[in-house]
PDB file of N, CA and C in Angstrom:
ATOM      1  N   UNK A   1     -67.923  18.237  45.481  1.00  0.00           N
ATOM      2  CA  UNK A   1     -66.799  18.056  44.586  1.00  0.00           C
ATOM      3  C   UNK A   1     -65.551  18.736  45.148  1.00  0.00           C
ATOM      4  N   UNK A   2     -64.399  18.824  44.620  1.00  0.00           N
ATOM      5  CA  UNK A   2     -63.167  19.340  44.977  1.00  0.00           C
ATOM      6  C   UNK A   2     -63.179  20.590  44.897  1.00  0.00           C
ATOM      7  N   UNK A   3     -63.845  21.229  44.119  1.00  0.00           N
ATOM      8  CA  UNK A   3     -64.251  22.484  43.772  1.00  0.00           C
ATOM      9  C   UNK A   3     -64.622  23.666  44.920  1.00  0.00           C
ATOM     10  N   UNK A   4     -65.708  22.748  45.452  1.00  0.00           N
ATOM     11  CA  UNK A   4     -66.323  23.137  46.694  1.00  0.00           C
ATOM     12  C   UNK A   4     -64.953  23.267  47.864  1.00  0.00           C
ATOM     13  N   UNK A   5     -63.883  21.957  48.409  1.00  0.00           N
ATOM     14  CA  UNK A   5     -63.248  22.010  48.820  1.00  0.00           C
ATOM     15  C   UNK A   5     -62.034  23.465  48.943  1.00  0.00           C
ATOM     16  N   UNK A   6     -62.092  23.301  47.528  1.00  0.00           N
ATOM     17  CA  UNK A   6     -60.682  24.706  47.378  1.00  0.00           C
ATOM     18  C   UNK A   6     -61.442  25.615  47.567  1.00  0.00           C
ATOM     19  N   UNK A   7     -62.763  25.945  47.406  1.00  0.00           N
ATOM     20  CA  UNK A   7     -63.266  27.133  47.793  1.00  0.00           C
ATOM     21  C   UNK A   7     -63.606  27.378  49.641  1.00  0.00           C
ATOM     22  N   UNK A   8     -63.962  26.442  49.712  1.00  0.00           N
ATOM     23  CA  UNK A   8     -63.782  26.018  51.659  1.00  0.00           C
ATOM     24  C   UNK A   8     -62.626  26.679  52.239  1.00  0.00           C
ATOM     25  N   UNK A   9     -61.755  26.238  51.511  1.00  0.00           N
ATOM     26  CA  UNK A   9     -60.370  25.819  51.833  1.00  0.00           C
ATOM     27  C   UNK A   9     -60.232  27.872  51.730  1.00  0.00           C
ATOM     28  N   UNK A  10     -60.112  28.040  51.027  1.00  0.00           N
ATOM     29  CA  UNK A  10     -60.198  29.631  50.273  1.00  0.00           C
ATOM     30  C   UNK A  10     -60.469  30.197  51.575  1.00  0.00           C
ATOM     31  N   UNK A  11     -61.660  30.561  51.919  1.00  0.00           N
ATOM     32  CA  UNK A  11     -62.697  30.969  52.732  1.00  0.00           C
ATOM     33  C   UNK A  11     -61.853  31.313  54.104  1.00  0.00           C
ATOM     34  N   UNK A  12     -61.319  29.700  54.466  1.00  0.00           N
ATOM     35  CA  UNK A  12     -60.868  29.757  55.847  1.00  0.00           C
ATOM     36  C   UNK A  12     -59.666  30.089  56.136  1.00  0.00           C
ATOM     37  N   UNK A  13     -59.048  29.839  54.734  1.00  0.00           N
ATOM     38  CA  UNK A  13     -57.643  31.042  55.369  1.00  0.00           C
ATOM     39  C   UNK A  13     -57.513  32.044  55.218  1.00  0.00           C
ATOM     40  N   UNK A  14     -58.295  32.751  53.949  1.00  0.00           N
ATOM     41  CA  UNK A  14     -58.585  34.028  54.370  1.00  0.00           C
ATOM     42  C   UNK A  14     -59.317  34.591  55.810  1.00  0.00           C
ATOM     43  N   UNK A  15     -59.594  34.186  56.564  1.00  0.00           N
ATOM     44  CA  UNK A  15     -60.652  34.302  57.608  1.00  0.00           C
ATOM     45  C   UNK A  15     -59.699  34.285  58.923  1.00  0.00           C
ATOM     46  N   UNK A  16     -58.881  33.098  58.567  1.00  0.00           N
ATOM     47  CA  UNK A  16     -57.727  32.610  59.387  1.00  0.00           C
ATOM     48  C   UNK A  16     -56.500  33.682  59.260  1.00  0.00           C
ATOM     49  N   UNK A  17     -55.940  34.276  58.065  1.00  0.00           N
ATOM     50  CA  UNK A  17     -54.994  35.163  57.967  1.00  0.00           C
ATOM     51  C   UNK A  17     -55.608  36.354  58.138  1.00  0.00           C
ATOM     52  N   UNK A  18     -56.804  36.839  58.306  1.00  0.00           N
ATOM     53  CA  UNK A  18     -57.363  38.142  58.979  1.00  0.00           C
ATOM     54  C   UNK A  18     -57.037  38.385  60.380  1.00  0.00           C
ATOM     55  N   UNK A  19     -57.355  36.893  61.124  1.00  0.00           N
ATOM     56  CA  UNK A  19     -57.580  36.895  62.650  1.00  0.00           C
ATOM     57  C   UNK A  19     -55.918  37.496  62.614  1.00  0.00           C
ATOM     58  N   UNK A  20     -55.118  36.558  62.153  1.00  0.00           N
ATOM     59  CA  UNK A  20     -53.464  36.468  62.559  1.00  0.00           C
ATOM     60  C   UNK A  20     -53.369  38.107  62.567  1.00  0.00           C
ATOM     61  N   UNK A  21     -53.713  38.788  61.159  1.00  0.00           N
ATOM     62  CA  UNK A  21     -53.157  40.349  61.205  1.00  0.00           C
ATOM     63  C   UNK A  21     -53.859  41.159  62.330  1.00  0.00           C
ATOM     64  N   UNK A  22     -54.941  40.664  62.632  1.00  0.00           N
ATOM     65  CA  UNK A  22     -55.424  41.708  63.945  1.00  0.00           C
ATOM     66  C   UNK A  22     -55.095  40.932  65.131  1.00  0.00           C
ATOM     67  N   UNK A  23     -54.496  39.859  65.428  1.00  0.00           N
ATOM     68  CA  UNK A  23     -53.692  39.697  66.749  1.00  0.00           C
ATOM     69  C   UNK A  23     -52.191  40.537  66.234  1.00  0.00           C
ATOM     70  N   UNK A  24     -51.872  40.087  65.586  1.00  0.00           N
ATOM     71  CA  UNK A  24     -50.158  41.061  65.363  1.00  0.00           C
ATOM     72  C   UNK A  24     -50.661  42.427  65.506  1.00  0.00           C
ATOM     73  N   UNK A  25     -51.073  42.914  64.850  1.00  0.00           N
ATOM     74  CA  UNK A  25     -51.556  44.342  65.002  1.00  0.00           C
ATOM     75  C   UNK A  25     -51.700  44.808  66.500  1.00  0.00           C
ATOM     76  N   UNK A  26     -52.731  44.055  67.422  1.00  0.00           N
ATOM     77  CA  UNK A  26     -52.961  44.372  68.747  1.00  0.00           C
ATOM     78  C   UNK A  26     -51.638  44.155  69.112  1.00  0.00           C
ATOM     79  N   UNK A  27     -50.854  43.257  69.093  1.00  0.00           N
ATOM     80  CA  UNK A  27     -49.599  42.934  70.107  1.00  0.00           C
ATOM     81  C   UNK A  27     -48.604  43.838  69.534  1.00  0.00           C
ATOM     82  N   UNK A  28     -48.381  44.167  68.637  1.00  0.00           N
ATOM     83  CA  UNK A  28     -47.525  45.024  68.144  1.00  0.00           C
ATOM     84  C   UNK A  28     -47.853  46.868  68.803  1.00  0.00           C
ATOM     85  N   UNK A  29     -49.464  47.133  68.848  1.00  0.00           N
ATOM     86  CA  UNK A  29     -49.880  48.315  69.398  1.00  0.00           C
ATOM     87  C   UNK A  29     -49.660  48.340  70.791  1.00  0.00           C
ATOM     88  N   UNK A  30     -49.510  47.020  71.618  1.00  0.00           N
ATOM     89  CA  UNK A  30     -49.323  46.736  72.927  1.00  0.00           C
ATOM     90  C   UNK A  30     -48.050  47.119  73.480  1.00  0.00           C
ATOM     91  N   UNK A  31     -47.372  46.627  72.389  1.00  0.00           N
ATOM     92  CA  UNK A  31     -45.595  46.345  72.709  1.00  0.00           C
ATOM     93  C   UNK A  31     -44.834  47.873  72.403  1.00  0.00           C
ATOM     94  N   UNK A  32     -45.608  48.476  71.698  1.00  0.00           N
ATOM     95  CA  UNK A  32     -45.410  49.831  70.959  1.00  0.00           C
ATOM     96  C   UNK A  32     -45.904  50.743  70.892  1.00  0.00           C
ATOM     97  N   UNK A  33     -46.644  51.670  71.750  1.00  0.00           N
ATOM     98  CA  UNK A  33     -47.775  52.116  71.866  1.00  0.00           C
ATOM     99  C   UNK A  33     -47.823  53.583  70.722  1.00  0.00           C
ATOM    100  N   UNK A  34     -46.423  53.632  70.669  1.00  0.00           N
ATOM    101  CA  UNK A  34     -46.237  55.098  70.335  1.00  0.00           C
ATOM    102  C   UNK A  34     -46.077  54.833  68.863  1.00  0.00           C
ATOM    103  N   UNK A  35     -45.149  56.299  67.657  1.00  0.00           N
ATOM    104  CA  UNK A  35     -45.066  55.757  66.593  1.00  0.00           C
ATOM    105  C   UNK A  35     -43.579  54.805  66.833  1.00  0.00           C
ATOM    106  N   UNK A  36     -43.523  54.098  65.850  1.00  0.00           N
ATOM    107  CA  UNK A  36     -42.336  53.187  65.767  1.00  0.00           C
ATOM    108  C   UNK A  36     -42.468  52.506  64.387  1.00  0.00           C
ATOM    109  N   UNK A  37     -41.098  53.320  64.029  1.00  0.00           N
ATOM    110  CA  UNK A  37     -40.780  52.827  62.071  1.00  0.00           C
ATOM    111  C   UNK A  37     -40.907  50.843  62.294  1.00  0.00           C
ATOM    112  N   UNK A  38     -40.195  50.809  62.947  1.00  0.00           N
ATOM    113  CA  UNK A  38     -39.977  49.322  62.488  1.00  0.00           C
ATOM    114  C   UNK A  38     -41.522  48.422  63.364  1.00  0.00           C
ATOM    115  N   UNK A  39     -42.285  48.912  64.229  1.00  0.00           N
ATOM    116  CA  UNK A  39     -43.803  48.068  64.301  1.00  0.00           C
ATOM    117  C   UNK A  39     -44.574  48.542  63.056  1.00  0.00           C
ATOM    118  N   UNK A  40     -44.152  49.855  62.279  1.00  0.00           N
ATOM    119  CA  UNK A  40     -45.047  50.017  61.139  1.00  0.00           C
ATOM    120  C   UNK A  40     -44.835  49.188  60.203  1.00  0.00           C
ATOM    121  N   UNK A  41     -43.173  48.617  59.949  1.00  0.00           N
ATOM    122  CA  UNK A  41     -43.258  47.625  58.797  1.00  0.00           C
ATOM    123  C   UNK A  41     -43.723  46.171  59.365  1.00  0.00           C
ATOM    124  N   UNK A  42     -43.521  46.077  60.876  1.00  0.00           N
ATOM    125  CA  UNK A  42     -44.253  44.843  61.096  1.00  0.00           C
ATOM    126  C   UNK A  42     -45.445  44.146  60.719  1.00  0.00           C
ATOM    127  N   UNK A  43     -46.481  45.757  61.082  1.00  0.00           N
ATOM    128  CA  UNK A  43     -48.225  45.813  60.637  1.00  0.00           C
ATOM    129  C   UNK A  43     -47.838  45.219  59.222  1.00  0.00           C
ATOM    130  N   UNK A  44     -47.453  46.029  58.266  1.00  0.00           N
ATOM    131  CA  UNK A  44     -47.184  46.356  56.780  1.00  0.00           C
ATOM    132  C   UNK A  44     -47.336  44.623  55.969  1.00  0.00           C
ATOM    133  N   UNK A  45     -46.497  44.129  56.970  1.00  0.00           N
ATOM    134  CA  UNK A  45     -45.534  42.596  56.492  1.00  0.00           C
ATOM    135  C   UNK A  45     -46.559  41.778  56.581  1.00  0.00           C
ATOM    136  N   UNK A  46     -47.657  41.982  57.474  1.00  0.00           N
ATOM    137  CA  UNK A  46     -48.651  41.067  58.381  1.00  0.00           C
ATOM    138  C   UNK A  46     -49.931  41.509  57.181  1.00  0.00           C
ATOM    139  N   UNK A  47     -49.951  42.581  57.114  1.00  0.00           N
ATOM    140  CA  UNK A  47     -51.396  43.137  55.991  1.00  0.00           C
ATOM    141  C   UNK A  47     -50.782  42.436  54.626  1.00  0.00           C
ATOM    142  N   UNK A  48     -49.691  42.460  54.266  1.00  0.00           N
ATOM    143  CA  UNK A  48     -49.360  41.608  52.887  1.00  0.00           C
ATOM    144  C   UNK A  48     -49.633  40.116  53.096  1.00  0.00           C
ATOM    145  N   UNK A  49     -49.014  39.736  54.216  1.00  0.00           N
ATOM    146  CA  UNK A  49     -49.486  38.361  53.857  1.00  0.00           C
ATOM    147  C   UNK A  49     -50.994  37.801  53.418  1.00  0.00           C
ATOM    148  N   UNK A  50     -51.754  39.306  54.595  1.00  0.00           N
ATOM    149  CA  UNK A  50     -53.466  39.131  54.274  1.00  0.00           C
ATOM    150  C   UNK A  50     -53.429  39.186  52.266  1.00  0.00           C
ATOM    151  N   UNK A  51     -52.651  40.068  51.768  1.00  0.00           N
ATOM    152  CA  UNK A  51     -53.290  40.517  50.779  1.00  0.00           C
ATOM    153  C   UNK A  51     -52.731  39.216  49.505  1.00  0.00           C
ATOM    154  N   UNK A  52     -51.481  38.448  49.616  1.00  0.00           N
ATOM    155  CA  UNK A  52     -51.086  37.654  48.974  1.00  0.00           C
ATOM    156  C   UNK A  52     -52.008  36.339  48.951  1.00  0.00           C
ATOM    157  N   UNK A  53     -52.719  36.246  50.209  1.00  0.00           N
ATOM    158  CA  UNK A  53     -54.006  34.992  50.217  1.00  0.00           C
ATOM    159  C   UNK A  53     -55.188  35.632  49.817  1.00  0.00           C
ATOM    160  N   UNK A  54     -55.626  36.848  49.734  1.00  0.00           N
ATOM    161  CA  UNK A  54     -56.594  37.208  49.079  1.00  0.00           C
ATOM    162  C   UNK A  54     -56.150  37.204  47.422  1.00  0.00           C
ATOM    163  N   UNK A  55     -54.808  37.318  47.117  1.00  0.00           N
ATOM    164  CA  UNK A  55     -54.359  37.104  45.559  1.00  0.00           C
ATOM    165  C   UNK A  55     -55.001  35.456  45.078  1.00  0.00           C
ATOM    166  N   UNK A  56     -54.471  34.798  46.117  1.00  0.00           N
ATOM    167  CA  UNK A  56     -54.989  33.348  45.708  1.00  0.00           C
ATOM    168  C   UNK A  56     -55.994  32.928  45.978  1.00  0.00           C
ATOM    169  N   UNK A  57     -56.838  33.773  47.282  1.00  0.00           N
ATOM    170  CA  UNK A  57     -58.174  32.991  46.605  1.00  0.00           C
ATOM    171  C   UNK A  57     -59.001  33.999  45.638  1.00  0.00           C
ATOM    172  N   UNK A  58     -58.661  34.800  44.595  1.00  0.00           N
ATOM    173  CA  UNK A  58     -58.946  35.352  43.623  1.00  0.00           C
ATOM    174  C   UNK A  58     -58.633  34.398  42.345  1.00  0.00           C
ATOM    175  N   UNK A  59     -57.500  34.228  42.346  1.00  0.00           N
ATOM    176  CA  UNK A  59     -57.175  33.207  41.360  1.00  0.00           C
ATOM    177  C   UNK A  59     -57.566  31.796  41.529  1.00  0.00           C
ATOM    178  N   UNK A  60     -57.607  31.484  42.366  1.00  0.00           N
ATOM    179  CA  UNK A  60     -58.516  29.842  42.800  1.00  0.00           C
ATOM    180  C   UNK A  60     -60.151  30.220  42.103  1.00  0.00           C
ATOM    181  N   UNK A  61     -60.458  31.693  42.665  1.00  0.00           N
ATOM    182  CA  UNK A  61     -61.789  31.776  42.423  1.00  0.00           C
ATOM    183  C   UNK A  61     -62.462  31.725  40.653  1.00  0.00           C
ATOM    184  N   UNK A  62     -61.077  32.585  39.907  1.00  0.00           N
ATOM    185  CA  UNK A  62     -61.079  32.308  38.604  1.00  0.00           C
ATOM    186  C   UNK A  62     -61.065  31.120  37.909  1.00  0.00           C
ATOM    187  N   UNK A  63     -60.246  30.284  38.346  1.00  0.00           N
ATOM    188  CA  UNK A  63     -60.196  29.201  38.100  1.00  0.00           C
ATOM    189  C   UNK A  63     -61.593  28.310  37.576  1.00  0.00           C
ATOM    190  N   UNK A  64     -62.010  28.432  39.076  1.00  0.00           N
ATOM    191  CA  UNK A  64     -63.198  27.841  39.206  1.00  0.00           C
ATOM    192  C   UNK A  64     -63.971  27.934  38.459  1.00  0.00           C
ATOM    193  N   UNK A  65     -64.616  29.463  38.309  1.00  0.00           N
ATOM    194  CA  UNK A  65     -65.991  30.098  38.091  1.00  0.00           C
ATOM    195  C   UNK A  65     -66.018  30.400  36.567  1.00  0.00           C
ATOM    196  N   UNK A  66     -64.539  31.339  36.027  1.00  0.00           N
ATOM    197  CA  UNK A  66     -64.553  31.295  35.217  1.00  0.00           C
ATOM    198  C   UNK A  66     -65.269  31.117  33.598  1.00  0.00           C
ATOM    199  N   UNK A  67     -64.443  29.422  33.929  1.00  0.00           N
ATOM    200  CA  UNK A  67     -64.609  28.247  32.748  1.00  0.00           C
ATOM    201  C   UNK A  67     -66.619  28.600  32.513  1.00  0.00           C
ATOM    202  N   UNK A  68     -67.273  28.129  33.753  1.00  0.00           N
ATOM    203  CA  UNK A  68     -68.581  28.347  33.961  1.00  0.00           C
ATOM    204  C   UNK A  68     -69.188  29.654  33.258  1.00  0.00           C
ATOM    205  N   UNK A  69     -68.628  30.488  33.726  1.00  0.00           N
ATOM    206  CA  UNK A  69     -69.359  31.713  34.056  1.00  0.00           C
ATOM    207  C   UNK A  69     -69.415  31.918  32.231  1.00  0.00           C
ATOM    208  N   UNK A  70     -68.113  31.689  31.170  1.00  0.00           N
ATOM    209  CA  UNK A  70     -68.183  32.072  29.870  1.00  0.00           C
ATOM    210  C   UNK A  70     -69.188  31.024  29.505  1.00  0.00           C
ATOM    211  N   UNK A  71     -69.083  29.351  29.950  1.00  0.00           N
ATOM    212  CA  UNK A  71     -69.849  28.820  29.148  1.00  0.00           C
ATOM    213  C   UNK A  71     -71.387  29.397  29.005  1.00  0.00           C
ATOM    214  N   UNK A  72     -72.130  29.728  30.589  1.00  0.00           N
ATOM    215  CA  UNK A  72     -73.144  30.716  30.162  1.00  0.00           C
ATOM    216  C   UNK A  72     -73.438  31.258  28.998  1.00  0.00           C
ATOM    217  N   UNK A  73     -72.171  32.469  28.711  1.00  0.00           N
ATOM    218  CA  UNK A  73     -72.832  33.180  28.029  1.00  0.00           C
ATOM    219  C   UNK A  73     -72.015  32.732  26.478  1.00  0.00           C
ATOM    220  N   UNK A  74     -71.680  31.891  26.052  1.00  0.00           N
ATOM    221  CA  UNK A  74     -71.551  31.010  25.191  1.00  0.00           C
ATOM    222  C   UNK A  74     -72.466  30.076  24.570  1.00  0.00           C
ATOM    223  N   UNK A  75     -73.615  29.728  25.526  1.00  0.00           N
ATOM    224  CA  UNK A  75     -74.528  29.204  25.303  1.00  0.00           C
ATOM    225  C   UNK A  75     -75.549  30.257  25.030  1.00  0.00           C
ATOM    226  N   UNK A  76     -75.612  31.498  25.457  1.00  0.00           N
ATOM    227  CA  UNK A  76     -77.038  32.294  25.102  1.00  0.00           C
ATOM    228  C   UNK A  76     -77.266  32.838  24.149  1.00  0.00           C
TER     229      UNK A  76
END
């Protein structure tokens, strides 16, 4: 079902926006070895984006499961 899809879908960009923050991360530690204010907000910018797709597939996940998960215990 479609269901399955958005949760697929979920899965792989979270998986996909992990890889991205630990290549930025390495190239940024490469390019910068030392401290440096502005590669720290780079990391910073790169870990939010991780955390704004983990917002949505939280809420995709509600979506989903939700509806289910009360009818359960609606029925018991």
């Amino acid at each position: 079902t479609s269901e399955w899809h958005w949760i697929t879908l979920c899965i792989a960009i979270v998986l996909m926006m992990e890889l991205f923050n630990t290549g930025i991360e390495a190239l940024v530690d490469l390019v910068s070895p030392g401290y440096n204010k502005l590669a720290g907000h780079v990391k910073d910018i790169s870990a939010a984006a991780v955390l704004i797709v983990a917002i949505f597939t939280l809420v995709t996940g509600l979506i989903i499961f939700l509806p289910k998960i009360l009818l359960l215990f609606h029925t018991a």
